[in-house]
C-alpha atoms as a PDB file:
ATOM      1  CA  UNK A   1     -10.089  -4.879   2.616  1.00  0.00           C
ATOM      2  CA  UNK A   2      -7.942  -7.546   3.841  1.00  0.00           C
ATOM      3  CA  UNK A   3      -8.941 -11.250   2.688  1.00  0.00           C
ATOM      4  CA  UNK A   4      -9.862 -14.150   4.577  1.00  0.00           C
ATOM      5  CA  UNK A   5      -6.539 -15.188   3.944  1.00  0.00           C
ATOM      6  CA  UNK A   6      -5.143 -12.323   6.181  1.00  0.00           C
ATOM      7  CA  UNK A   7      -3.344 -13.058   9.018  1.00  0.00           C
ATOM      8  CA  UNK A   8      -5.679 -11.895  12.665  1.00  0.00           C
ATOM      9  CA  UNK A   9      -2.033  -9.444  13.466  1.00  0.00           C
ATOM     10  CA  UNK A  10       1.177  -8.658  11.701  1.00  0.00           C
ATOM     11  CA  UNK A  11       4.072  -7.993  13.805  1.00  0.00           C
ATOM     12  CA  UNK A  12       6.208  -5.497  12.174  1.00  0.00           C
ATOM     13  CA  UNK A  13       9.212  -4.484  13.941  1.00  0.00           C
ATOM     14  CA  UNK A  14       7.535  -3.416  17.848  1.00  0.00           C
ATOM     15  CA  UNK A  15       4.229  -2.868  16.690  1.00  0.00           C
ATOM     16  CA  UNK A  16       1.256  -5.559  16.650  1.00  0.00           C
ATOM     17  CA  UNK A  17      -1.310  -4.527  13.421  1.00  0.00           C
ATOM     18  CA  UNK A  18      -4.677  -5.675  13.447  1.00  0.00           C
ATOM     19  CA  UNK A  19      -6.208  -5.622  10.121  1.00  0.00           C
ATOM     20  CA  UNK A  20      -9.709  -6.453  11.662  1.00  0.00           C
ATOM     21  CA  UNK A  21      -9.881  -3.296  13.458  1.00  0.00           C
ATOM     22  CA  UNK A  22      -7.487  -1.101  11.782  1.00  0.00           C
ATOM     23  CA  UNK A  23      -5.636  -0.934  14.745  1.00  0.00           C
ATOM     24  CA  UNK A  24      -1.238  -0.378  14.986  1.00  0.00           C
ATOM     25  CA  UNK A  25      -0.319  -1.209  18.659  1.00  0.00           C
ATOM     26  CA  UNK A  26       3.052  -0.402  20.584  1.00  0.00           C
ATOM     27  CA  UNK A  27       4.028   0.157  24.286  1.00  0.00           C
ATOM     28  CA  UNK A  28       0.392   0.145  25.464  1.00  0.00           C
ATOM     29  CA  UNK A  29      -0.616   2.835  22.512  1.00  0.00           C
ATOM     30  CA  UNK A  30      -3.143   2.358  20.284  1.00  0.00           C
ATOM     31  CA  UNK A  31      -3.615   4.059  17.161  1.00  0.00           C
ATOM     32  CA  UNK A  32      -6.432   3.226  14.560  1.00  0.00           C
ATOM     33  CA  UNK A  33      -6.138   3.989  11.163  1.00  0.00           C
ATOM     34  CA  UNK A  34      -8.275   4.894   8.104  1.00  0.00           C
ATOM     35  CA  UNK A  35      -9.665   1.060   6.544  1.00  0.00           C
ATOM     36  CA  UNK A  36      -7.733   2.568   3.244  1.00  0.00           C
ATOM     37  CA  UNK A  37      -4.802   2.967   4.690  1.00  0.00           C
ATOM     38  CA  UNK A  38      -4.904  -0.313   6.410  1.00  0.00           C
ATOM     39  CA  UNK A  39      -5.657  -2.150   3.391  1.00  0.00           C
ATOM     40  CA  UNK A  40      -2.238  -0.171   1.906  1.00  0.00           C
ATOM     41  CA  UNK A  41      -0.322  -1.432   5.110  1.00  0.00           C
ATOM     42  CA  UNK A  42      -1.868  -5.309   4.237  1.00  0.00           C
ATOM     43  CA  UNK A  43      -1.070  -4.933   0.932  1.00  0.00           C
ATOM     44  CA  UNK A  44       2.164  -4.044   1.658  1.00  0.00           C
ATOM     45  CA  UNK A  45       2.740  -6.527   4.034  1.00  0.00           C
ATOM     46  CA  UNK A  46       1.815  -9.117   1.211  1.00  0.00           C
ATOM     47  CA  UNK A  47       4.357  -7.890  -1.052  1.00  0.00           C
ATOM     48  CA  UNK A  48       7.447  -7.366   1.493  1.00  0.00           C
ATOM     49  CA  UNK A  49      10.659  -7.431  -0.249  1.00  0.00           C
ATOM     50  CA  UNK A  50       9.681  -6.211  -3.207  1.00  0.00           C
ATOM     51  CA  UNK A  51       9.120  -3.200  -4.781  1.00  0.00           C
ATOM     52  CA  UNK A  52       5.833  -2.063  -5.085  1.00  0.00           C
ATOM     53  CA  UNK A  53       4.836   0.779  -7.708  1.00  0.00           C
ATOM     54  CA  UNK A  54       2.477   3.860  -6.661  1.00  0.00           C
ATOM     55  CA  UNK A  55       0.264   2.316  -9.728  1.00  0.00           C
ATOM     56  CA  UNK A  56       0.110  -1.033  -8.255  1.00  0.00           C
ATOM     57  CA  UNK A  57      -0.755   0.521  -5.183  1.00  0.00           C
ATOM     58  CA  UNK A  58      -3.746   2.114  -6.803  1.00  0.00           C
ATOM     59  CA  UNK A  59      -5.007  -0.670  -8.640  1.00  0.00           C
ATOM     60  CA  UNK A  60      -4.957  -2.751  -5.566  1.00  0.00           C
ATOM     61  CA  UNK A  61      -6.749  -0.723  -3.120  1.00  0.00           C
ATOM     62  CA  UNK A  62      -8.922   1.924  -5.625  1.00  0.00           C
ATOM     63  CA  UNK A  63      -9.078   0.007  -7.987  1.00  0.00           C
ATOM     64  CA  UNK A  64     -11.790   1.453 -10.906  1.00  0.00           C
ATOM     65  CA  UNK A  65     -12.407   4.481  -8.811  1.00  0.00           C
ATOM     66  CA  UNK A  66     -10.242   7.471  -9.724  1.00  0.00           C
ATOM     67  CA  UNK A  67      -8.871   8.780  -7.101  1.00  0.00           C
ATOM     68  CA  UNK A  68      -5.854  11.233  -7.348  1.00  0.00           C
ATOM     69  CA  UNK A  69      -2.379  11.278  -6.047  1.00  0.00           C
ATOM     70  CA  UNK A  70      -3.187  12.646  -2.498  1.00  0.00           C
ATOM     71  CA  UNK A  71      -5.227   9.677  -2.256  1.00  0.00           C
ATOM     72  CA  UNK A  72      -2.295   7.346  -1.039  1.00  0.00           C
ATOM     73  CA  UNK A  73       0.075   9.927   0.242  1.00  0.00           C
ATOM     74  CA  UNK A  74      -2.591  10.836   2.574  1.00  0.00           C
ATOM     75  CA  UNK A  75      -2.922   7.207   3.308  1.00  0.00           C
ATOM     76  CA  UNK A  76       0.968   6.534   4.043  1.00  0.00           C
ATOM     77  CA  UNK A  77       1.252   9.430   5.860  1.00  0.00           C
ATOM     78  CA  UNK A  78      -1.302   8.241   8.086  1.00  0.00           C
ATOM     79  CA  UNK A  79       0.626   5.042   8.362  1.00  0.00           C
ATOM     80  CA  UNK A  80       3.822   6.686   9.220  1.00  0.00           C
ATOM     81  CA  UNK A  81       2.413   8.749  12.037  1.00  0.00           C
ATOM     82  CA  UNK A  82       0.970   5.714  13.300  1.00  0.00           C
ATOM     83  CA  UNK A  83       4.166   4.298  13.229  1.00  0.00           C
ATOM     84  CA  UNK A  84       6.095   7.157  14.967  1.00  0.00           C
ATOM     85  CA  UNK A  85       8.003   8.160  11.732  1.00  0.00           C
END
């Protein structure tokens, strides 16, 4: 879940994200997202410019729950749909 230190909206390349209400905006569309894969967008977002490891990833968003692979492949592909990639 994004902190309290979380910007209200990212603006990342045409699109306006809103954390708050797992929203990704562009020309007038709207789509919301999974809180999961929002929280994999913010986290993201936090680390731009650097390289950020499928483990990390894990640990950051699951973190003591096992979850499997799918897990976050099913969350970026959500992202990248919302996206329009």
């Amino acid at each position: 879940m994004p902190s309290r230190d979380t910007p209200d909206t990212y603006l990342v390349l045409d699109h306006v994200v809103t954390p708050a209400t797992n929203e990704i905006a562009c020309e007038g569309r709207v789509t919301r997202v999974e809180p999961k894969s929002m929280e994999v967008l913010v986290h993201l977002l936090g680390h731009a410019g650097e390289v950020v490891s499928r483990e990390a990833l894990q640990d950051a968003i699951w973190g003591d729950v096992v979850v499997g692979d799918d897990s976050l492949t099913g969350a970026i592909i959500k992202l990248r749909k919302a996206f329009g990639d």
